[in-house]
Protein backbone atom coordinates (compact mmCIF):
# COMPACT_ATOMS: atom_id res chain seq x y z
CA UNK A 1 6.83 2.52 -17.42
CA UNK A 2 5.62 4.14 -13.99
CA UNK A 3 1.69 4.87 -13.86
CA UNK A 4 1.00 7.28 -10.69
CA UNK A 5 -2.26 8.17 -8.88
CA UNK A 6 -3.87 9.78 -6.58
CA UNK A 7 -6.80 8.05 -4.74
CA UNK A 8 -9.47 9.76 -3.21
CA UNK A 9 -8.86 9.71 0.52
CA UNK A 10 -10.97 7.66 3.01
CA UNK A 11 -13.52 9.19 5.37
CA UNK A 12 -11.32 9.23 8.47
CA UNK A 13 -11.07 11.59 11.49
CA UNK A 14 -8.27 14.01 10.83
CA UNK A 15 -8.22 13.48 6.67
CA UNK A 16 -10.21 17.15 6.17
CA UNK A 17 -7.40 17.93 7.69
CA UNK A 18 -4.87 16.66 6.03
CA UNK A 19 -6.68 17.67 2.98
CA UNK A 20 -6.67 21.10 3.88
CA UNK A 21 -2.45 20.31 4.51
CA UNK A 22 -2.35 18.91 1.21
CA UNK A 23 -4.19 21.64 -0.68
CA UNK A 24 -1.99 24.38 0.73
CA UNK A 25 1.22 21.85 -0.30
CA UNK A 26 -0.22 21.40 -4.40
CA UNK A 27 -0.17 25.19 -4.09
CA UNK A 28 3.64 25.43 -3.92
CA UNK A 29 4.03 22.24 -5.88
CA UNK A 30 2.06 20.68 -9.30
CA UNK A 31 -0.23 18.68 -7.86
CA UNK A 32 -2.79 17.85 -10.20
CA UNK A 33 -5.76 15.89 -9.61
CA UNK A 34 -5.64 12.07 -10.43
CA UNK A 35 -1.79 12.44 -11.22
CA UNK A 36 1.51 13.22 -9.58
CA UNK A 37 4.93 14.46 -10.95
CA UNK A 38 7.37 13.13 -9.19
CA UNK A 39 10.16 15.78 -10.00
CA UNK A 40 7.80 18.41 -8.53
CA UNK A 41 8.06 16.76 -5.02
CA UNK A 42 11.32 18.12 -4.24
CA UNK A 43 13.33 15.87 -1.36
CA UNK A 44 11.08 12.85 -0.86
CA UNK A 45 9.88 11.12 2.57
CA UNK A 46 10.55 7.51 3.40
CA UNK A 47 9.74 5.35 5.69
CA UNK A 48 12.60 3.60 6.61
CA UNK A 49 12.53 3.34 10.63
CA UNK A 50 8.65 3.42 11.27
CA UNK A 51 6.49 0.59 12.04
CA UNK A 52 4.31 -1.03 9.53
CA UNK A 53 0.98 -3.47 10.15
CA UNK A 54 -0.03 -6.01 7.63
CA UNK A 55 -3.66 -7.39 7.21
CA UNK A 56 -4.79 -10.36 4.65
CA UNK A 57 -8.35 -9.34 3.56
CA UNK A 58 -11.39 -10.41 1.12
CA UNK A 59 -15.02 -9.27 1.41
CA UNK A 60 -18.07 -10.77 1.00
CA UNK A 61 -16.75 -12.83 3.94
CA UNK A 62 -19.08 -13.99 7.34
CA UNK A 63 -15.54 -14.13 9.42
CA UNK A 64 -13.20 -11.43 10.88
CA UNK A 65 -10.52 -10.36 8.79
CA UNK A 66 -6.77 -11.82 10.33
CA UNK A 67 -4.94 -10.38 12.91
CA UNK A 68 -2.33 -8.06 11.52
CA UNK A 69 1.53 -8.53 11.22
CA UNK A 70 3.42 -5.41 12.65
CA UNK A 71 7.40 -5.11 11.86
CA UNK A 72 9.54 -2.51 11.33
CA UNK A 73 10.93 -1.02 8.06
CA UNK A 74 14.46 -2.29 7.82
CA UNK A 75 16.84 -4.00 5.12
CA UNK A 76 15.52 -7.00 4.35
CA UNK A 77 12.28 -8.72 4.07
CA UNK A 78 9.58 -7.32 6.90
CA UNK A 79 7.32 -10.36 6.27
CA UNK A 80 8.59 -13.24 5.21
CA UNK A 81 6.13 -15.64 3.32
CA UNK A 82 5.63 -18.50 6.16
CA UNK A 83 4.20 -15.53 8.38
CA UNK A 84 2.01 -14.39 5.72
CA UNK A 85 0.93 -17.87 5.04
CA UNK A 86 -0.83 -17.91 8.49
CA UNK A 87 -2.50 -14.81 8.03
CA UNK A 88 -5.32 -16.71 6.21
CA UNK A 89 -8.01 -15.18 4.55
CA UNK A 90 -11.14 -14.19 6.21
CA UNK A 91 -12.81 -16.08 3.52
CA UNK A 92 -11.91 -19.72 3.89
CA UNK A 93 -11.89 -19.90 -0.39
CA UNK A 94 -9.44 -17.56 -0.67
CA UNK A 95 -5.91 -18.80 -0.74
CA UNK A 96 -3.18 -17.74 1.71
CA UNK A 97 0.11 -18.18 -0.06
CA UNK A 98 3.01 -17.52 1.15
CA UNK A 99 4.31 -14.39 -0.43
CA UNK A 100 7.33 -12.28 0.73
CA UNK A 101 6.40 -8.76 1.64
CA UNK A 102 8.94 -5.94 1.62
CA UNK A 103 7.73 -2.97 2.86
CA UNK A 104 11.00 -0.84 1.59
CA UNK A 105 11.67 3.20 2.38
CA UNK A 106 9.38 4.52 -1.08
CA UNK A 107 8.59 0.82 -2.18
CA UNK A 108 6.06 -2.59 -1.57
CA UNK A 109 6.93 -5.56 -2.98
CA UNK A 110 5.11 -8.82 -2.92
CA UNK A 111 7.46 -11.42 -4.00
CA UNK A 112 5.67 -14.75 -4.82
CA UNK A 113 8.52 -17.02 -5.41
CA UNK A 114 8.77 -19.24 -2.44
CA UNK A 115 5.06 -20.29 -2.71
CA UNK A 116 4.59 -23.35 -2.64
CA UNK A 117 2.40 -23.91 -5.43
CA UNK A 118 0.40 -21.88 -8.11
CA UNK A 119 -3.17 -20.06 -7.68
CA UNK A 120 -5.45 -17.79 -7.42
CA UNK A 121 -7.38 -14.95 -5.77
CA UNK A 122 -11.07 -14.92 -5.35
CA UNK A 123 -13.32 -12.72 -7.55
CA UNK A 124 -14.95 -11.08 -4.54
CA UNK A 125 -14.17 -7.10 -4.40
CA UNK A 126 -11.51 -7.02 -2.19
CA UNK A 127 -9.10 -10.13 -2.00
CA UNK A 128 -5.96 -8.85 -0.79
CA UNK A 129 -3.65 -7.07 1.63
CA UNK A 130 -4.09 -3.70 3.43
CA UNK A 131 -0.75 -1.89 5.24
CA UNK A 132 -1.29 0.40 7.67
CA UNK A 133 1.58 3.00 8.46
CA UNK A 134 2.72 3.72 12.28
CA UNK A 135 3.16 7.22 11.64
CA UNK A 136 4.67 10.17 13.81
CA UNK A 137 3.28 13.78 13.87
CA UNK A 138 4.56 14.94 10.42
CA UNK A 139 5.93 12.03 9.54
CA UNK A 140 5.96 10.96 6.24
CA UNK A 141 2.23 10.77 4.37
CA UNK A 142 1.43 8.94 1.08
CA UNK A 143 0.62 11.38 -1.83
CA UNK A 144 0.99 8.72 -4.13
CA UNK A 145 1.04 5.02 -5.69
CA UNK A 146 1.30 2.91 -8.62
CA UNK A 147 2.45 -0.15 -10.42
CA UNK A 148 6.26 -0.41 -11.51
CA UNK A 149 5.21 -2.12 -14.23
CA UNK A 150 8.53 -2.61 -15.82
CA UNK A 151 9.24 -4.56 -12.54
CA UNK A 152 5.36 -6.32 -12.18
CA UNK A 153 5.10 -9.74 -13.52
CA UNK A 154 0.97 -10.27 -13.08
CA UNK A 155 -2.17 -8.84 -14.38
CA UNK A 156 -2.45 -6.23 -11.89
CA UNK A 157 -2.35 -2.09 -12.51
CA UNK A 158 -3.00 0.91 -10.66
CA UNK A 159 -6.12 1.09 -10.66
CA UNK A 160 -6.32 -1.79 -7.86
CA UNK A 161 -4.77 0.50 -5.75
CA UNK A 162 -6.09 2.52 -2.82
CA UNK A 163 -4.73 4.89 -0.09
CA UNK A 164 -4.46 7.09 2.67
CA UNK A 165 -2.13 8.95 3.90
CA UNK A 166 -1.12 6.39 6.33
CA UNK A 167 -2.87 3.33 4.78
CA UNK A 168 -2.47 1.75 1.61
CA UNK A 169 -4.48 -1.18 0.29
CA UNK A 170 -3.64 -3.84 -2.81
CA UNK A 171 -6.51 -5.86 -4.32
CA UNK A 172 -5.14 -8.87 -6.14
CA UNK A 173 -8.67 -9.85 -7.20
CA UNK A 174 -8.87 -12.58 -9.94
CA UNK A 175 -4.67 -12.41 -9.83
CA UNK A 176 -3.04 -15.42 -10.96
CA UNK A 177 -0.18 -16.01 -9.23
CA UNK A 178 2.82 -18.78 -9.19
CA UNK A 179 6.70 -18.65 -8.06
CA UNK A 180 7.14 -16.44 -11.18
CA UNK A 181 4.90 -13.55 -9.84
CA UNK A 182 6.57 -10.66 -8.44
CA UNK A 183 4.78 -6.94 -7.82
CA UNK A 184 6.37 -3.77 -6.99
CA UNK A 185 4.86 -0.75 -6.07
CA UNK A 186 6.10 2.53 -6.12
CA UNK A 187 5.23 5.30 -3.32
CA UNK A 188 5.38 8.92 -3.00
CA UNK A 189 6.04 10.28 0.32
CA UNK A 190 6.19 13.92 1.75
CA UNK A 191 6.23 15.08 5.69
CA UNK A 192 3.54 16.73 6.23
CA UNK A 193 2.92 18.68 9.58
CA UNK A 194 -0.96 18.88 10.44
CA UNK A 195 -1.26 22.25 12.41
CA UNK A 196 -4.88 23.89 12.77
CA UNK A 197 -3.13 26.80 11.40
CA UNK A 198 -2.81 25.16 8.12
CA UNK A 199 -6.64 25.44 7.76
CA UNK A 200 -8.25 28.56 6.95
């Protein structure tokens, strides 16, 4: 089973915008608040080709957060687990394993089985990973996101989800996690071309 939601979108410059975009696009489509139908998207978006950044974050946290991965969306694994291991944590209790990340064309995995030994995330708010998306004029923007949960193997639902239309964040807070633990994500993509004329 497949939960999908919509997140309310972050006070950025350009996201009135986009929301303005995105309003005119759930009047051709059945966009509902809090919920999307995939079948109503017509062709999707992916984002196979663009650039991708990777952060480790936690809050509640005196030091900076790490200094992002960037790698493009390819076959194969973007970042592989001993370059997420030295991401560290901006808190120095929260653990750093070494999970794969995939960052595939409508998907993120995070697969956690070449850690190299079981634990846990910090209670703290936010103790996780943020991706940002290198995106193009037009390119494709995230309408969507949620928990394959027929494919997720930890204590984690949509609900610890956030996004943007070029940003998406993943808070494994209080996750347990060992070299069984595997999470995929599902997203939903469109093109969308910001134009001023877009806005009334």
């Amino acid at each position: 089973m497949e939960k999908t939601i919509v997140r309310t979108f972050r006070s950025r410059p350009g996201v009135l915008i986009f929301i303005g975009v995105l309003g005119a696009f759930a009047a051709c489509y059945s966009l509902n608040p809090g919920h999307i139908d995939p079948d109503t998207l017509g062709p999707r978006a992916s984002l196979g080709g663009l650039e991708v950044k990777l952060l480790r974050y936690a809050t509640d946290c005196d030091s900076k957060a790490s200094v992002p991965l960037v790698a493009r969306v390819r076959d194969g694994c973007e970042f592989p687990g001993h370059q997420v291991k030295l991401l560290g944590s901006s808190c120095a209790e929260a653990p750093s394993p070494g999970v794969d990340v995939y960052v595939e064309e409508r998907h993120v995995i995070f697969d956690f089985s070449n850690v190299a030994e079981p634990g846990r995330f910090t209670d703290t708010d936010f103790d996780g990973y943020i991706i940002d998306i290198l995106r193009p004029k037009g390119g494709p923007a995230i309408v969507g996101m949620g928990v394959d949960e027929a494919m997720t193997t930890v204590d984690i639902d949509s609900g610890t989800l956030s996004h943007d239309y070029d940003h998406l964040e993943v808070n494994f807070q209080g996750v347990s996690y060992d070299r069984d633990s595997f999470v995929k994500i599902n997203l939903w993509l469109v093109n969308l071309e910001l134009r001023a004329d877009d806005v009334q």
